[in-house]
C-alpha atoms as a PDB file:
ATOM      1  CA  UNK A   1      68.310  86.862  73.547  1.00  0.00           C
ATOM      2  CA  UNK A   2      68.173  89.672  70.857  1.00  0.00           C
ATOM      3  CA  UNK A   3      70.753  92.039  70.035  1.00  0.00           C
ATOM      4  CA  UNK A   4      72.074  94.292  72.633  1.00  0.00           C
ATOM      5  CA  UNK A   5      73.835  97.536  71.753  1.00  0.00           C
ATOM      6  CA  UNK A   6      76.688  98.771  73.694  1.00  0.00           C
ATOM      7  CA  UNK A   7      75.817 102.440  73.771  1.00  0.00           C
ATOM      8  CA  UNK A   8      72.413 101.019  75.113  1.00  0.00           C
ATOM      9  CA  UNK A   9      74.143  99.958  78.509  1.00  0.00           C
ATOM     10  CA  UNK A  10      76.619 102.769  78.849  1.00  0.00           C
ATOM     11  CA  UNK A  11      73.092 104.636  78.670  1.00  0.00           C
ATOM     12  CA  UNK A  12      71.595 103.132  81.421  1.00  0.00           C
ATOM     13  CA  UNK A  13      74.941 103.361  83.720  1.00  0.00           C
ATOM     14  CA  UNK A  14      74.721 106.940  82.891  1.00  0.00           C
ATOM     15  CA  UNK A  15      71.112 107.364  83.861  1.00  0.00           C
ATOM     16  CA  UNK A  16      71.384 104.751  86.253  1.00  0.00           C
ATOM     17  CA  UNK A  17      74.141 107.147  88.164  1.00  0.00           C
ATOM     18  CA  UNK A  18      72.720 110.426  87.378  1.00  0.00           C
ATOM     19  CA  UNK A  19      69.274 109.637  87.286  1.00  0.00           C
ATOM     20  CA  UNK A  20      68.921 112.140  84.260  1.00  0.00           C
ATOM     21  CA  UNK A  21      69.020 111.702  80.499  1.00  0.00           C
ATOM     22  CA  UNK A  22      69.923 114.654  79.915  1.00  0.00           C
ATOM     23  CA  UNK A  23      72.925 114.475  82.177  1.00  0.00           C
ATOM     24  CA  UNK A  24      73.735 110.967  80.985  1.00  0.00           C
ATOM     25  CA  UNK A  25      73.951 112.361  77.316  1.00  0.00           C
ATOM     26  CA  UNK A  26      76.178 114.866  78.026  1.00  0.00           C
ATOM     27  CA  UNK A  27      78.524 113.049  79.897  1.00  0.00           C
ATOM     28  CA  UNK A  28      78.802 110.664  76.907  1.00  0.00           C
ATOM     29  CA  UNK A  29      79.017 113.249  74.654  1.00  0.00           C
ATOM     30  CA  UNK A  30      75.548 112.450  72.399  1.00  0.00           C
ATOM     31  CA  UNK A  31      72.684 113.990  71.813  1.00  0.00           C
ATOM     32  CA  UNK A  32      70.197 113.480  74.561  1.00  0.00           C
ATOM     33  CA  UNK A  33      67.354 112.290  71.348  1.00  0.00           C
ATOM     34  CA  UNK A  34      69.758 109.895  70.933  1.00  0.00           C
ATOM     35  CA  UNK A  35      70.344 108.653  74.556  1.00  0.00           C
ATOM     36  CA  UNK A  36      66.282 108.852  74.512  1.00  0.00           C
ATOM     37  CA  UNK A  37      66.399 106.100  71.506  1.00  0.00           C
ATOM     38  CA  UNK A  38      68.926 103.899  73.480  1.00  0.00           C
ATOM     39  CA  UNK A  39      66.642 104.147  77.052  1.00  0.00           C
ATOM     40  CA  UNK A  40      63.545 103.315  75.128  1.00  0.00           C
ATOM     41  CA  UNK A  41      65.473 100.451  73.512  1.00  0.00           C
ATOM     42  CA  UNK A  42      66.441  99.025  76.163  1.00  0.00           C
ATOM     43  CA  UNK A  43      62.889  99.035  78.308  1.00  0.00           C
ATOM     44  CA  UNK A  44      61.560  97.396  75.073  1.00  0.00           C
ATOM     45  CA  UNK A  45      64.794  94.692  75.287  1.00  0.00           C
ATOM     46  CA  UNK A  46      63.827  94.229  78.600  1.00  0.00           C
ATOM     47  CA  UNK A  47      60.040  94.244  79.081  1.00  0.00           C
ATOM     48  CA  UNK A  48      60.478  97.234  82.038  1.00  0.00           C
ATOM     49  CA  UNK A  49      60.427 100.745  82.186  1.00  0.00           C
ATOM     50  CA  UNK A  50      63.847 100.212  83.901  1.00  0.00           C
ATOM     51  CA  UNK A  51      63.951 103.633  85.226  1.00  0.00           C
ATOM     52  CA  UNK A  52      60.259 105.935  86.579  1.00  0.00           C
ATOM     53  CA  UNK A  53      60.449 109.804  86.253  1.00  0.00           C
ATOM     54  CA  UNK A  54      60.127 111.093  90.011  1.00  0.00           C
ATOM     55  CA  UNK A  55      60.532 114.792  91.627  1.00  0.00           C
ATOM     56  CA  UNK A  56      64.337 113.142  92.532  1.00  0.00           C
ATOM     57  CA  UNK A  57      65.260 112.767  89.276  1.00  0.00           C
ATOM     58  CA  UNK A  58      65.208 108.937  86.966  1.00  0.00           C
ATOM     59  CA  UNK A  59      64.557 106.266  89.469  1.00  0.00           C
ATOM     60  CA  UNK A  60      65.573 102.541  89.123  1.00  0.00           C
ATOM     61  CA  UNK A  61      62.906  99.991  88.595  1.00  0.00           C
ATOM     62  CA  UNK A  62      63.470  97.057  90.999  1.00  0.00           C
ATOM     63  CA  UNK A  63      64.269  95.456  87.890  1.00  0.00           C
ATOM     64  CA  UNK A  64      66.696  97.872  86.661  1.00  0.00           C
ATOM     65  CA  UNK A  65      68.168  97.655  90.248  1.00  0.00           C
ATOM     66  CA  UNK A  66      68.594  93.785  89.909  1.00  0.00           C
ATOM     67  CA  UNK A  67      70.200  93.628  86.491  1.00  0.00           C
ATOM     68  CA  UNK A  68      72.788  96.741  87.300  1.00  0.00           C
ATOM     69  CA  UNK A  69      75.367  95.224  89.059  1.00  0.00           C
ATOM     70  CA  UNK A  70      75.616  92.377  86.434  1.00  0.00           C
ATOM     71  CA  UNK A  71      75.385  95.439  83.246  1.00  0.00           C
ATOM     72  CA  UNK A  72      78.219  97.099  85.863  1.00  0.00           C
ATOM     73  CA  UNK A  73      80.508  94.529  85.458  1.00  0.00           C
ATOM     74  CA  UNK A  74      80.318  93.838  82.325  1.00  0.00           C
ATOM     75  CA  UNK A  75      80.813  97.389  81.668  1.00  0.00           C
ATOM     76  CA  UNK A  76      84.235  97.511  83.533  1.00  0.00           C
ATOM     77  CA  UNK A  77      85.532  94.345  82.183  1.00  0.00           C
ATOM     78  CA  UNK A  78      84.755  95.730  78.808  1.00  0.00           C
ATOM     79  CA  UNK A  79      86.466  98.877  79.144  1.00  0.00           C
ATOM     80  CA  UNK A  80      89.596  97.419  80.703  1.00  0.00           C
ATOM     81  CA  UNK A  81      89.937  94.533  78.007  1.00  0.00           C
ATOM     82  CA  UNK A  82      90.248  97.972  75.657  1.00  0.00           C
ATOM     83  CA  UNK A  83      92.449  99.354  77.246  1.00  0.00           C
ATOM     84  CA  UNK A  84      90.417 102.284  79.579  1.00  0.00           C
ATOM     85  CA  UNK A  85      93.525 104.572  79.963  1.00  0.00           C
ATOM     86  CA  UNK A  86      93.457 105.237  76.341  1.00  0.00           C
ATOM     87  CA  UNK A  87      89.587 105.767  75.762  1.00  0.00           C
ATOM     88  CA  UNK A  88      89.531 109.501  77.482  1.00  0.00           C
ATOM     89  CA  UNK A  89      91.087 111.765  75.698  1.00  0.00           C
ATOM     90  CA  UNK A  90      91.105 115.217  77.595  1.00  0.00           C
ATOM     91  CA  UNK A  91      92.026 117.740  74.735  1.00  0.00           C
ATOM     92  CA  UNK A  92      88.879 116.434  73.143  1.00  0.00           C
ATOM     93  CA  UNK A  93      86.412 115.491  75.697  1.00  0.00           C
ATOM     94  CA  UNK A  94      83.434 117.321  76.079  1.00  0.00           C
ATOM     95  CA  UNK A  95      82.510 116.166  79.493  1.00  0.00           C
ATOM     96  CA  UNK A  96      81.199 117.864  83.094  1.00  0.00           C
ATOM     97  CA  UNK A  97      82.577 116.751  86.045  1.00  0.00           C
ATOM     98  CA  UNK A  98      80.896 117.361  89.763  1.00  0.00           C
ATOM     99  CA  UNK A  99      83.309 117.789  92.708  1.00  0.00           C
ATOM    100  CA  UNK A 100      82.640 117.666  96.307  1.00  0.00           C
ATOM    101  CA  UNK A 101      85.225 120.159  98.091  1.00  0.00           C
ATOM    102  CA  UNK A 102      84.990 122.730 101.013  1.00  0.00           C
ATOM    103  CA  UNK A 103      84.876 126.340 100.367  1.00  0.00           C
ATOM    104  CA  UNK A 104      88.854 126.459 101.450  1.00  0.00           C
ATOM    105  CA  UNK A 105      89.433 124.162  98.365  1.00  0.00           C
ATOM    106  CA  UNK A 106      87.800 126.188  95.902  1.00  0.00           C
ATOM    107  CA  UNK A 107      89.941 129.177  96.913  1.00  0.00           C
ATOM    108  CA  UNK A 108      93.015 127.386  97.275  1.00  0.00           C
ATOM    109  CA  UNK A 109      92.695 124.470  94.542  1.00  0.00           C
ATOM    110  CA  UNK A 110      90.169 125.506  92.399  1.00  0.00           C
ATOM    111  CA  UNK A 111      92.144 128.207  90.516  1.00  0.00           C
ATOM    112  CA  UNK A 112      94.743 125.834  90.119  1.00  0.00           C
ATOM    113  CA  UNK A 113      93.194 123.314  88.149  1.00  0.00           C
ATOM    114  CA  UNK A 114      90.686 125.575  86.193  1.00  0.00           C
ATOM    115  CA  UNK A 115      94.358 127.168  84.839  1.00  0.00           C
ATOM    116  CA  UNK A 116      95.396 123.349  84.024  1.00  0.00           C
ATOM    117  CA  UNK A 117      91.998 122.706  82.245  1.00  0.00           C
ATOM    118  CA  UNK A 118      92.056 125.781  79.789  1.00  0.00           C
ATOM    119  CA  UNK A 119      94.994 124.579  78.181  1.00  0.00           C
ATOM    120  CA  UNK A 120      94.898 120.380  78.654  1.00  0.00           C
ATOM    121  CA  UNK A 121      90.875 119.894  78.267  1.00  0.00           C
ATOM    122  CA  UNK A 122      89.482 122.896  77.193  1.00  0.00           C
ATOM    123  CA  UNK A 123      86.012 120.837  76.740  1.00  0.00           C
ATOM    124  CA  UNK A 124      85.955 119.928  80.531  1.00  0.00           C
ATOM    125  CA  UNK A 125      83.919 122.044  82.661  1.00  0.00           C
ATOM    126  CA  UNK A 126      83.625 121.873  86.412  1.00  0.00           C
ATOM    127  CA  UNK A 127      80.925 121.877  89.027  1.00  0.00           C
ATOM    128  CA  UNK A 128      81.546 122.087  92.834  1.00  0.00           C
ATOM    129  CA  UNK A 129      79.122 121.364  95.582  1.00  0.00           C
ATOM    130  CA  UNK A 130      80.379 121.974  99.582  1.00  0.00           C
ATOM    131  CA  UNK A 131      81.379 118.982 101.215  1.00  0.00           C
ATOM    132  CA  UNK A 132      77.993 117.711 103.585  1.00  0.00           C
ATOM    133  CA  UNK A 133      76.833 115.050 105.418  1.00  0.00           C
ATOM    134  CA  UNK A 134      75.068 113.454 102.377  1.00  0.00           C
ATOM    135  CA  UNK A 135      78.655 113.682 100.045  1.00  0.00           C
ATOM    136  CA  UNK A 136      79.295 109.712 100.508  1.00  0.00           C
ATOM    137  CA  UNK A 137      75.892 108.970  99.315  1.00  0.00           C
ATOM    138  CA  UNK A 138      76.435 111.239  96.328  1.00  0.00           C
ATOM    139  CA  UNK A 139      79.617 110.178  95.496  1.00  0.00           C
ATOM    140  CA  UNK A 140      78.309 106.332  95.518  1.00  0.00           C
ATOM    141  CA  UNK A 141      75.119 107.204  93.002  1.00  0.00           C
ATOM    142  CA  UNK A 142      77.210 108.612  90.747  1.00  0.00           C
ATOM    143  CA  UNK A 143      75.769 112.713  91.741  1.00  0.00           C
ATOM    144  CA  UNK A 144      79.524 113.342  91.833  1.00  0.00           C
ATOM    145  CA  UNK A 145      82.434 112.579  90.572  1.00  0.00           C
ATOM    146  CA  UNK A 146      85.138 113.126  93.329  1.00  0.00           C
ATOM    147  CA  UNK A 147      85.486 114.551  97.150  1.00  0.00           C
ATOM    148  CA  UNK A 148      88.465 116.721  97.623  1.00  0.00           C
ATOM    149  CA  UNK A 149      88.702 117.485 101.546  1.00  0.00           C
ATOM    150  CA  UNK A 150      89.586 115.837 105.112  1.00  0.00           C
ATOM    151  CA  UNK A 151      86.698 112.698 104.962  1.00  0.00           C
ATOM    152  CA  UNK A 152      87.022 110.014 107.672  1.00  0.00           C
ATOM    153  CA  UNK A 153      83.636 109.229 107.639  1.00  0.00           C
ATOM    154  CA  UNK A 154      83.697 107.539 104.461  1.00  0.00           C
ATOM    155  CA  UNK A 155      84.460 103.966 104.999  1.00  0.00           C
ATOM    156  CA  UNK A 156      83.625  99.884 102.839  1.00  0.00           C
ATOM    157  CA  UNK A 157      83.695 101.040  99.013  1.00  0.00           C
ATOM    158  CA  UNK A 158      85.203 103.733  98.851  1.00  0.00           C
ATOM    159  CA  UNK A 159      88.866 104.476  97.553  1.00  0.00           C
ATOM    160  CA  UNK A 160      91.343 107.704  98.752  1.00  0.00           C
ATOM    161  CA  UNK A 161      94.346 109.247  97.804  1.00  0.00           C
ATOM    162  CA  UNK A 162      96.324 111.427 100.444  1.00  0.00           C
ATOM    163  CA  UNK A 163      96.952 114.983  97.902  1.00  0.00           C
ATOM    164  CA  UNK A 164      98.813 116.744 101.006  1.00  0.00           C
ATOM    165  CA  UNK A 165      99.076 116.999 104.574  1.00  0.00           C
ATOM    166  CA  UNK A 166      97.633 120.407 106.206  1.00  0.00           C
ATOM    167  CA  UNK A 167      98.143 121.581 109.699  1.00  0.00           C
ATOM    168  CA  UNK A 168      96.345 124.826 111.619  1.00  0.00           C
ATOM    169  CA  UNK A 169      97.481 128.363 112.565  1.00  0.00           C
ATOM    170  CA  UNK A 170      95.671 130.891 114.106  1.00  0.00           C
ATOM    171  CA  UNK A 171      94.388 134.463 112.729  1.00  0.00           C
ATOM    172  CA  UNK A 172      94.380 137.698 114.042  1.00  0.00           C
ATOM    173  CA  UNK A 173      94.466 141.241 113.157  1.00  0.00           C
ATOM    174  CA  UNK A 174      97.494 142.808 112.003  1.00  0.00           C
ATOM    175  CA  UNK A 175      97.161 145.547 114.675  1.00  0.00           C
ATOM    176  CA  UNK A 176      95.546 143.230 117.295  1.00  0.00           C
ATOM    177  CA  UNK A 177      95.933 144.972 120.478  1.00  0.00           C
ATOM    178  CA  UNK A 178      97.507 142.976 122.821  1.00  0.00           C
ATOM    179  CA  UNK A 179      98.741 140.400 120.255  1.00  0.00           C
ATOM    180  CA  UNK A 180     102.096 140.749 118.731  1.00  0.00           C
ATOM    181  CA  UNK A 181     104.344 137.847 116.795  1.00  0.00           C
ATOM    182  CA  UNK A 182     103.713 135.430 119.842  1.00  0.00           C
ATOM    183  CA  UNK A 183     100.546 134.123 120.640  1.00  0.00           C
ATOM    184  CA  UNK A 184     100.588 132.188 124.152  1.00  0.00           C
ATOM    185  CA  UNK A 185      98.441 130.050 125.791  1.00  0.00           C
ATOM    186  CA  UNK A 186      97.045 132.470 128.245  1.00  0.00           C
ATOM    187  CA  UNK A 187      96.519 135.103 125.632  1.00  0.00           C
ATOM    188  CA  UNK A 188      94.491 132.199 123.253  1.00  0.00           C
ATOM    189  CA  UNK A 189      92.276 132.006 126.511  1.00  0.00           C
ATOM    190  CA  UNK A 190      91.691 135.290 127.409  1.00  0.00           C
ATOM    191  CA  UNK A 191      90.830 136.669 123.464  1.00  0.00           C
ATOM    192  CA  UNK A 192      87.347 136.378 121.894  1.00  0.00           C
ATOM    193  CA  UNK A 193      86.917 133.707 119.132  1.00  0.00           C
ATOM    194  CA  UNK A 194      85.691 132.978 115.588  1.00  0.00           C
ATOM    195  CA  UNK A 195      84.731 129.674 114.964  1.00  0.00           C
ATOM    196  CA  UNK A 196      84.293 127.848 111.754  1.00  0.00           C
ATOM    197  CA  UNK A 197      82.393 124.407 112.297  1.00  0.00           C
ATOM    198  CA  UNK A 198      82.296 123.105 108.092  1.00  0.00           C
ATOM    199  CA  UNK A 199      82.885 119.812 107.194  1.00  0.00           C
ATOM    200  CA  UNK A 200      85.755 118.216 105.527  1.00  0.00           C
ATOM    201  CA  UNK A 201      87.912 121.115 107.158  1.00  0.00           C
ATOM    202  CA  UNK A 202      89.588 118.598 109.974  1.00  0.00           C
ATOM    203  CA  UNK A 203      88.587 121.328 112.322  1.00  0.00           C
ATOM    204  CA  UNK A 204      87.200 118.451 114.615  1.00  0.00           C
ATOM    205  CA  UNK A 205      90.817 118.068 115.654  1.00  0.00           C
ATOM    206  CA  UNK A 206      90.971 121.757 116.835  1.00  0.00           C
ATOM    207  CA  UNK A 207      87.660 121.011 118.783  1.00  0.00           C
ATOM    208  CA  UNK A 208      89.417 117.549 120.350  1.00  0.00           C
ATOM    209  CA  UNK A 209      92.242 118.894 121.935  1.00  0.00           C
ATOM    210  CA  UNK A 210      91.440 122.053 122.974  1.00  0.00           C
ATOM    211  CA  UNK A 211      88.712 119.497 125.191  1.00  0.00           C
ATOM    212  CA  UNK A 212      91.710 117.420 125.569  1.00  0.00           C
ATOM    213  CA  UNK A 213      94.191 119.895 126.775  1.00  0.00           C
ATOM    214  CA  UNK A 214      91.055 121.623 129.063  1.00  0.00           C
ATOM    215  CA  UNK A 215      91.586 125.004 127.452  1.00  0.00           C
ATOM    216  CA  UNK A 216      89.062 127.891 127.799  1.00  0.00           C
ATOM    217  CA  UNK A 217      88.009 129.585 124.341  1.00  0.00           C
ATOM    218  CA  UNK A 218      85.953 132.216 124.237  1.00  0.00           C
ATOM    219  CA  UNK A 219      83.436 131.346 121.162  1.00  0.00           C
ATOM    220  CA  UNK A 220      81.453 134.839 120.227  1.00  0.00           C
ATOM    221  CA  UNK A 221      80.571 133.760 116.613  1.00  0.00           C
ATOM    222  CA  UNK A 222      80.131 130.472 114.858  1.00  0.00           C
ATOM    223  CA  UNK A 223      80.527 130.887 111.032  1.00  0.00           C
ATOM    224  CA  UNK A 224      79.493 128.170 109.143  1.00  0.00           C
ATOM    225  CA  UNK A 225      82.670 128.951 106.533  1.00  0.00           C
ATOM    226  CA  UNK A 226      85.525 130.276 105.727  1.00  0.00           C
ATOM    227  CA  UNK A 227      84.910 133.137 103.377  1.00  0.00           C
ATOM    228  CA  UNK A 228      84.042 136.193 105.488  1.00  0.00           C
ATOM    229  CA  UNK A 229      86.185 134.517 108.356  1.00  0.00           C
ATOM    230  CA  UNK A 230      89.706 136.956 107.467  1.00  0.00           C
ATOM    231  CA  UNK A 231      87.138 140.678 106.837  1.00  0.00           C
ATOM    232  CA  UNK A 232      86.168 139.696 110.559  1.00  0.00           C
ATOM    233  CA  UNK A 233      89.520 139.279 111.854  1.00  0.00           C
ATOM    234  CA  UNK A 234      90.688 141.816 110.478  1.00  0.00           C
ATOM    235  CA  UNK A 235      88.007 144.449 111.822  1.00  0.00           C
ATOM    236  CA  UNK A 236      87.787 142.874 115.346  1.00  0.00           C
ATOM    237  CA  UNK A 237      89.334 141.816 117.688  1.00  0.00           C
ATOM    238  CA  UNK A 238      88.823 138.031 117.540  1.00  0.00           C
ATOM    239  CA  UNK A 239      90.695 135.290 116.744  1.00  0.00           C
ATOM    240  CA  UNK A 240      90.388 132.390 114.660  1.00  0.00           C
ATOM    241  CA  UNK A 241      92.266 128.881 113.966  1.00  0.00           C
ATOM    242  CA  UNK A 242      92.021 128.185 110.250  1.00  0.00           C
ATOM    243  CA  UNK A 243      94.049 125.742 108.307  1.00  0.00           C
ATOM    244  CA  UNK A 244      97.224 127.015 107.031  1.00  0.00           C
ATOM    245  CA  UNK A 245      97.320 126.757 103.328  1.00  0.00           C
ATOM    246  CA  UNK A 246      93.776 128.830 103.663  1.00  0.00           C
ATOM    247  CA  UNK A 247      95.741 131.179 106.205  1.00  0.00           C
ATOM    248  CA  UNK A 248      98.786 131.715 103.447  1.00  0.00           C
ATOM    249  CA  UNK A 249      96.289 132.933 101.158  1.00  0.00           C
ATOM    250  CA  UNK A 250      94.018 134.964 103.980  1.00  0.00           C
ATOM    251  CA  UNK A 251      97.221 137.435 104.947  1.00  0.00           C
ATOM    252  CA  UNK A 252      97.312 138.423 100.945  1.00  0.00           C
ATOM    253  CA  UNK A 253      93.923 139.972 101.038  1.00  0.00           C
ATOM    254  CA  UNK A 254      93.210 141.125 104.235  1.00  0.00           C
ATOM    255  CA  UNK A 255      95.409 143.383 107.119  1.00  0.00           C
ATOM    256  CA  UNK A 256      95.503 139.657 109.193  1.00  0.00           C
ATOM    257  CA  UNK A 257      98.712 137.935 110.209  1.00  0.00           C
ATOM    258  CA  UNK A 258      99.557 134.230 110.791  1.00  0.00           C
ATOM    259  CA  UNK A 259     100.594 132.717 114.684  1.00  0.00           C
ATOM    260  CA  UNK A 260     101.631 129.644 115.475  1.00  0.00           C
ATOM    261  CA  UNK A 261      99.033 128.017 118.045  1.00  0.00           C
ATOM    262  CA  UNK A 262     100.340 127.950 121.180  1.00  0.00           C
ATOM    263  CA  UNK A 263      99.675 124.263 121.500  1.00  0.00           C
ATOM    264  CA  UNK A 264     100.412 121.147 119.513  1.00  0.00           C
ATOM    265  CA  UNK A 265      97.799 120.300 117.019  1.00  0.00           C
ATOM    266  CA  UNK A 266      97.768 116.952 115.265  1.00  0.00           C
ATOM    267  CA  UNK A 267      98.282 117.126 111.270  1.00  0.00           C
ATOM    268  CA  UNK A 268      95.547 115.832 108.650  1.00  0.00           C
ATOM    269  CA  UNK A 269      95.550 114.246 105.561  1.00  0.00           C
ATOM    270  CA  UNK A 270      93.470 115.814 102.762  1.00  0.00           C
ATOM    271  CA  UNK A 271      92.881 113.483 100.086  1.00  0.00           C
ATOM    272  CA  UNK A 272      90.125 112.744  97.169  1.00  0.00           C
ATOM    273  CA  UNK A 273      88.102 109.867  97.665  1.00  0.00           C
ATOM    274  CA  UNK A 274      85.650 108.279  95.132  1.00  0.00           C
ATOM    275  CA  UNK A 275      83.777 105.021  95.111  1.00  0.00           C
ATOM    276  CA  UNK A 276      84.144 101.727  94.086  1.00  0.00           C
ATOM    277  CA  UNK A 277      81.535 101.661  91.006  1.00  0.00           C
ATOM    278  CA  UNK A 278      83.561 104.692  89.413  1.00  0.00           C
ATOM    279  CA  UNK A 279      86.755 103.269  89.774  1.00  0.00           C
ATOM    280  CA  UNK A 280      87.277 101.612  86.344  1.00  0.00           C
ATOM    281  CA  UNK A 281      85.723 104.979  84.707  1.00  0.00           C
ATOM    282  CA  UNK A 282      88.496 106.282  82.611  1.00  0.00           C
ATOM    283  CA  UNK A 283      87.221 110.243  83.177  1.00  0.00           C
ATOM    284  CA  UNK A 284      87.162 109.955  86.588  1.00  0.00           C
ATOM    285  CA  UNK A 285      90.643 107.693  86.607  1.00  0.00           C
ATOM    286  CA  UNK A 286      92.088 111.047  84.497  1.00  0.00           C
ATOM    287  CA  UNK A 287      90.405 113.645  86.623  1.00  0.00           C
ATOM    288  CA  UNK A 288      92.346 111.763  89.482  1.00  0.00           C
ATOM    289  CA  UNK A 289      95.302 111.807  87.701  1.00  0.00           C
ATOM    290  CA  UNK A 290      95.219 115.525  87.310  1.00  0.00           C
ATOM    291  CA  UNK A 291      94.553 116.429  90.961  1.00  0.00           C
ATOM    292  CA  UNK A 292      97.745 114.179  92.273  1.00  0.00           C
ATOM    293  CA  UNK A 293      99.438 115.744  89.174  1.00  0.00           C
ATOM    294  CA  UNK A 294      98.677 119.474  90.407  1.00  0.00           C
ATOM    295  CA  UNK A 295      98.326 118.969  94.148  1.00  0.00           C
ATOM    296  CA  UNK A 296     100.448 116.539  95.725  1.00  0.00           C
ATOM    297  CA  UNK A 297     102.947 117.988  98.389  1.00  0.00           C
ATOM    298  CA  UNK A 298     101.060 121.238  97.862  1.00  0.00           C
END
């Protein structure tokens, strides 16, 4: 078997996950001529085109799909015989990182760790997408990097970290009214609603045991997020159960104010998940780092 370059395979992870040579270049800080040289390499190393130019982006040959699990591992085993904590260093990374996360998380968290980045990794820039039905199947091709949110879905091959534990109040206009510092259960009937159906929100659990409890709720609107939900509190008379570290931040910009629900509501874990092929990646095991660093017990 001829010679087989290193940087050749870490190419063809990075394409192989991205499905773009541009994007794999970048993320391993080289010039994408260069990553070019290293894919063309490689299809001449192995007799195969390994990867087809499609409207989705690089796809896998069936031959590149065969051989990746074995390059995979050889990949990881490589990078933990060296010694993978040490090989990312953020203050001089140049590197892009894709996050999964519901619009509450880029008001609430965001901020937070864009602050952290100017000064610890001024070279790392981020990229958010919502959190969808499709985010598992991103996350395991490699289309991004993390999932910060409330995720049950995602079961086999995936990992998770609890960050914090959120619970839910309810929103309603400062000068609701007929609503004062109490809300009750009659007066959570009676009032109009806001709803916010989004995933990765654990607002299924709202849905579950109002069914549960066989409350009435009067839905008017269904928004499908969170960021005009506090103007239209505010400037109606509806009502809306929101989680609370979104609802801390809500009563700072608009005239809303916070009520406890007049019901128990379970508590839910929002945590980052990631899969199994990305595990051993030492960016993504430092990007992980950094959101337990900044986040946990928030």
């Amino acid at each position: 078997m001829s010679k087989l370059d290193l940087e050749w395979l870490a190419v063809f992870d990075e394409v192989y996950k991205t499905g773009n040579v541009s994007k794999a270049a970048e993320r391993l800080g080289m010039a994408q001529a260069a990553a070019s040289t290293a894919l063309n390499k490689l299809r001449a190393h192995f007799d195969d085109r390994l990867f087809t130019r499609t409207a989705q982006g690089m796809q896998p040959t069936p031959h590149a799909e065969r051989i990746y699990p074995n390059l995979r591992e050889a990949l990881a085993q490589l990078a933990q015989a060296q010694g993978n904590r040490s090989s990312f260093d953020p203050a001089q990374a140049q590197r892009r990182f894709r996050i999964c996360m519901t619009d509450i998380s880029e008001v609430v968290l965001l901020p937070g760790l864009l602050d952290h980045l100017r000064h610890a990794a001024p070279g790392v820039h981020i990229e958010t997408e919502i959190i969808s039905t499709i985010s598992g199947r991103r996350l395991q091709d490699g289309e991004v990097d993390l999932a910060v949110g409330f995720m049950p879905q995602l079961d086999a091959g995936f990992y998770q970290q609890t960050l914090f534990m959120q619970n839910f109040v309810c929103l309603a206009a400062r000068n609701h009214p007929r609503i004062g510092a109490r809300l009750t259960r009659k007066r959570f009937e009676a009032e109009a609603h806001a709803v916010v159906s989004t995933s990765g929100t654990g607002h299924a659990i709202v849905d579950t045991t109002i069914a549960r409890l066989g409350l009435k709720r009067n839905v008017v609107v269904r928004l499908s997020s969170f960021l005009s939900v506090a103007r239209i509190v505010a400037h109606t008379e509806l009502i809306v159960v929101v989680p609370r570290i979104l609802g801390k931040v809500l009563v700072t910009q608009e005239p809303v104010k916070l009520l406890e629900p007049p019901f128990s509501l379970a508590d839910y874990a929002v945590k980052q998940h990631w899969h199994e092929r990305f595990h051993a990646d030492p960016g993504n095991a430092w990007l992980r780092r950094t959101l337990a660093q900044l986040f946990s017990g928030s």
